[in-house]
N, C-alpha and C. Protein backbone atom coordinates (compact mmCIF):
# COMPACT_ATOMS: atom_id res chain seq x y z
N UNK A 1 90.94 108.24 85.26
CA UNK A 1 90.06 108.77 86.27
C UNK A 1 90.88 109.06 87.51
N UNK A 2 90.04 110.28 87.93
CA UNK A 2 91.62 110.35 89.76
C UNK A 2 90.16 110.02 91.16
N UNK A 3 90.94 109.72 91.74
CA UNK A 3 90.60 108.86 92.78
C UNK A 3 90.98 109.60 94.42
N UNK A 4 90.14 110.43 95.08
CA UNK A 4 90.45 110.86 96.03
C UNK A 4 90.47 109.84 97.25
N UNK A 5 91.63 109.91 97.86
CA UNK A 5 91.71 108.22 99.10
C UNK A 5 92.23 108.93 99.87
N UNK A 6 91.92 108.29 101.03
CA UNK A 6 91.87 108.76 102.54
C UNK A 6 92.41 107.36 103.18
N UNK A 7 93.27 107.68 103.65
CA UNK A 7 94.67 106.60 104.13
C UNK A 7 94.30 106.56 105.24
N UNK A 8 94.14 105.09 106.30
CA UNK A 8 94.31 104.73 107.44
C UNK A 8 95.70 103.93 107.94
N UNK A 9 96.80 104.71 108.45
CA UNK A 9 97.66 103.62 109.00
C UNK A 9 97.75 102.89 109.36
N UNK A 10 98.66 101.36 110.14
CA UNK A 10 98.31 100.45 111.01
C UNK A 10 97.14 99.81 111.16
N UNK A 11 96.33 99.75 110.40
CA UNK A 11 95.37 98.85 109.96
C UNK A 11 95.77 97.70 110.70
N UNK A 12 94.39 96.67 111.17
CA UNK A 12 94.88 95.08 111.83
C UNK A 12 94.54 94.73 110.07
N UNK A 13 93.56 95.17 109.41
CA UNK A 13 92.94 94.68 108.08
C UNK A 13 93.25 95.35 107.17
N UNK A 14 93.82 95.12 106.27
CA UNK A 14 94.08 95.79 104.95
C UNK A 14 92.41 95.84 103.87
N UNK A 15 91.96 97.32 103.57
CA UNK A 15 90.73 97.30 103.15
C UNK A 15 90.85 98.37 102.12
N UNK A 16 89.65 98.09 101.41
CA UNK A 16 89.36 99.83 100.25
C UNK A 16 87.81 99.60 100.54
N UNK A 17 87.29 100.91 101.00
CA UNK A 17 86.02 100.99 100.75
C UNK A 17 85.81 102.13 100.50
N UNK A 18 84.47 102.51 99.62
CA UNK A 18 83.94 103.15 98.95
C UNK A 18 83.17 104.00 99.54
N UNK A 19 83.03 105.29 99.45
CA UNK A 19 82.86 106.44 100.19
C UNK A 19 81.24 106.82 99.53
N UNK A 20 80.17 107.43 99.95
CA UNK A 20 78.84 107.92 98.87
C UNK A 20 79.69 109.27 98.41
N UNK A 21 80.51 109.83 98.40
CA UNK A 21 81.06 111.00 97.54
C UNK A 21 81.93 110.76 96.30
N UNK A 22 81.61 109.17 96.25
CA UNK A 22 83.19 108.80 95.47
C UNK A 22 84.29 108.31 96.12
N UNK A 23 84.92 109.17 97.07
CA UNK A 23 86.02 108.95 97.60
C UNK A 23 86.20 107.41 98.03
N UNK A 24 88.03 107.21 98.81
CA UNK A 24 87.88 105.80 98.85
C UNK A 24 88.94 105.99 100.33
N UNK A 25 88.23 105.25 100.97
CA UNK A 25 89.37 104.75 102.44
C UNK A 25 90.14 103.51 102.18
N UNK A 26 91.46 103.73 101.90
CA UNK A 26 92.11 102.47 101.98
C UNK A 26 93.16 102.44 103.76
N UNK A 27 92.63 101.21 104.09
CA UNK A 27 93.27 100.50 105.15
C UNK A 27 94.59 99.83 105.24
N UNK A 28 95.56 100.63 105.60
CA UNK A 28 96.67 99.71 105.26
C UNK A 28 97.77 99.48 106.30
N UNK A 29 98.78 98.70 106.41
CA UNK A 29 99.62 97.89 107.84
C UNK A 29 100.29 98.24 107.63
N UNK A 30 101.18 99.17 106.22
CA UNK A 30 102.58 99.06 106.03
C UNK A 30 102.66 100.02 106.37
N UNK A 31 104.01 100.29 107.17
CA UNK A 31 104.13 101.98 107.93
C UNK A 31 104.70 102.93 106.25
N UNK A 32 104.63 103.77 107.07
CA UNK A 32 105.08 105.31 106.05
C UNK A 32 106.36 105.33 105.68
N UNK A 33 107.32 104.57 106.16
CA UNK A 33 108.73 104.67 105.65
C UNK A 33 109.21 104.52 104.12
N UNK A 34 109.98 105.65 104.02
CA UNK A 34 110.42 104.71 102.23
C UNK A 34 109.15 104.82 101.32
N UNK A 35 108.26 104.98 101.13
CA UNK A 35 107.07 105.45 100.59
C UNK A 35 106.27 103.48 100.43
N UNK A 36 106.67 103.02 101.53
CA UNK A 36 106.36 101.27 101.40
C UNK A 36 104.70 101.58 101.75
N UNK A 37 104.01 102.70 102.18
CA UNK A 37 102.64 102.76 102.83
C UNK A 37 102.05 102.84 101.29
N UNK A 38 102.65 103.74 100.23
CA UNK A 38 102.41 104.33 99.35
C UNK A 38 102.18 103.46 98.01
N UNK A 39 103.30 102.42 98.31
CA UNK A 39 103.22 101.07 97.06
C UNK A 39 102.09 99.87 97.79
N UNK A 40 101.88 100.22 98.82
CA UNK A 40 100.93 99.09 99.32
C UNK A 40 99.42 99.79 99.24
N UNK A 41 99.40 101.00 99.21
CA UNK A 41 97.87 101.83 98.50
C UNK A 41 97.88 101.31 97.15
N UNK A 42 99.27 101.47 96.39
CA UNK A 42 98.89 101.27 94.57
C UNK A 42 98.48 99.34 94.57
N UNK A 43 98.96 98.91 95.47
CA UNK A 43 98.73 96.87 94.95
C UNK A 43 97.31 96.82 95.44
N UNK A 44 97.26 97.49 96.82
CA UNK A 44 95.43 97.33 96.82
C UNK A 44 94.51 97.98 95.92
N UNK A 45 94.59 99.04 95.67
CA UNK A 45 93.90 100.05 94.54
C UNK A 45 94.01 99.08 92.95
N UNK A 46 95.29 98.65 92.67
CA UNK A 46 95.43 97.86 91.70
C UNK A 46 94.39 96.18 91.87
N UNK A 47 94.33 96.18 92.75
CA UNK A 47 93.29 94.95 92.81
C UNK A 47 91.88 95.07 93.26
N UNK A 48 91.46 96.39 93.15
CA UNK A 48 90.33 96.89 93.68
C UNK A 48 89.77 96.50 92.19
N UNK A 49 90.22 97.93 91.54
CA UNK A 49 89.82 98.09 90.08
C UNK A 49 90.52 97.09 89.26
N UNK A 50 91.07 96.13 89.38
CA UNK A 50 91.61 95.21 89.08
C UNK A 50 92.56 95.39 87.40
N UNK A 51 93.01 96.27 87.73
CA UNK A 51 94.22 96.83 86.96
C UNK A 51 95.24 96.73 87.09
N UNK A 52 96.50 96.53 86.42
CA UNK A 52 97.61 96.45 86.77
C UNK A 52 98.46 98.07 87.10
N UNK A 53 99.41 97.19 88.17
CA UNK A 53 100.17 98.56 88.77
C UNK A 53 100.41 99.60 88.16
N UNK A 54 101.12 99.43 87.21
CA UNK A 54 102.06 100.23 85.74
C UNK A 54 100.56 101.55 86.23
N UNK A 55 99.18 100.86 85.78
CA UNK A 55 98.22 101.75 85.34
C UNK A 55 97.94 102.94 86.47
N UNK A 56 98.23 102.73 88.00
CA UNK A 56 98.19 103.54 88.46
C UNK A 56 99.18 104.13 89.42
N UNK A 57 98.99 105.41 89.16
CA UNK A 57 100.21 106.58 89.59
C UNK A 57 99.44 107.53 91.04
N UNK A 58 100.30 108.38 92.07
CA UNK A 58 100.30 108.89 93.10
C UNK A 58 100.10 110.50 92.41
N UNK A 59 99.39 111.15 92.37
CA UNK A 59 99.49 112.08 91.76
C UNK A 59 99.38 113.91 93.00
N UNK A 60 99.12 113.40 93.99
CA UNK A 60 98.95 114.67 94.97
C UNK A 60 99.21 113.60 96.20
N UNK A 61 100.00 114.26 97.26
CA UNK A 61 99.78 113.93 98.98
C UNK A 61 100.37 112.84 99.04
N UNK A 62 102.06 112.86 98.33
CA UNK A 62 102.82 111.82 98.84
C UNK A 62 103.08 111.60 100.37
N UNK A 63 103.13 112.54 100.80
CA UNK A 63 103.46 112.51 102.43
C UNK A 63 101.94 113.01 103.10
N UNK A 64 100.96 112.88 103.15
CA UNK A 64 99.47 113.39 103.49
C UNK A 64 98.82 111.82 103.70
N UNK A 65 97.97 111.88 104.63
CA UNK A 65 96.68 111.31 104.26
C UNK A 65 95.86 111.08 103.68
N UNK A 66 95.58 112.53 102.65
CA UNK A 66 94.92 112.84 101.71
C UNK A 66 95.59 113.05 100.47
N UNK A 67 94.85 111.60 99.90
CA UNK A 67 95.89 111.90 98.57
C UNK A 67 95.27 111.64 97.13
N UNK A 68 96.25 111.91 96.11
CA UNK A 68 95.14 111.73 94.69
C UNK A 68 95.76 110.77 93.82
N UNK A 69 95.16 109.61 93.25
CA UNK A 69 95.66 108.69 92.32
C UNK A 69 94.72 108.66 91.23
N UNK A 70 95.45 108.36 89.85
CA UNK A 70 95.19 108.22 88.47
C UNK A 70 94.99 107.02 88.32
N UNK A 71 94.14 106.39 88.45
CA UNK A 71 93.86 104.69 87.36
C UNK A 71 93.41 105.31 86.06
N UNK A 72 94.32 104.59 85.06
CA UNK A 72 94.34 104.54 83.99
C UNK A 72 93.76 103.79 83.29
């Protein structure tokens, strides 16, 4: 399934919530460097749907706000 998420930087709270369109806001602290914002979307997303990492991939808007992930 792909997963449209809408990234908040600098978060005080690390969060995922659930949008009425589907979509998902994840809240996150880790800055953008090194794609470290990007592996800290997949460990929360991975414990949302409570799947392991492996299962989900970055698939659109590595460098965006707006971006698209595959849970598998």
């Amino acid at each position: 399934m792909r997963i449209n998420v809408q990234v908040k930087l600098g978060s005080k709270k690390e969060s995922v919530e659930r949008q009425s369109d589907g979509s998902l806001i994840v809240r996150v602290n880790a800055p953008p460097v090194e794609g470290r914002a990007n592996e800290r979307i997949i460990e929360l997303l991975s414990d949302y749907f409570d799947s392991p990492k492996s299962k989900i991939s970055l698939i659109q808007g590595a460098k965006s706000k707006k971006k698209v992930f595959e849970v598998l």
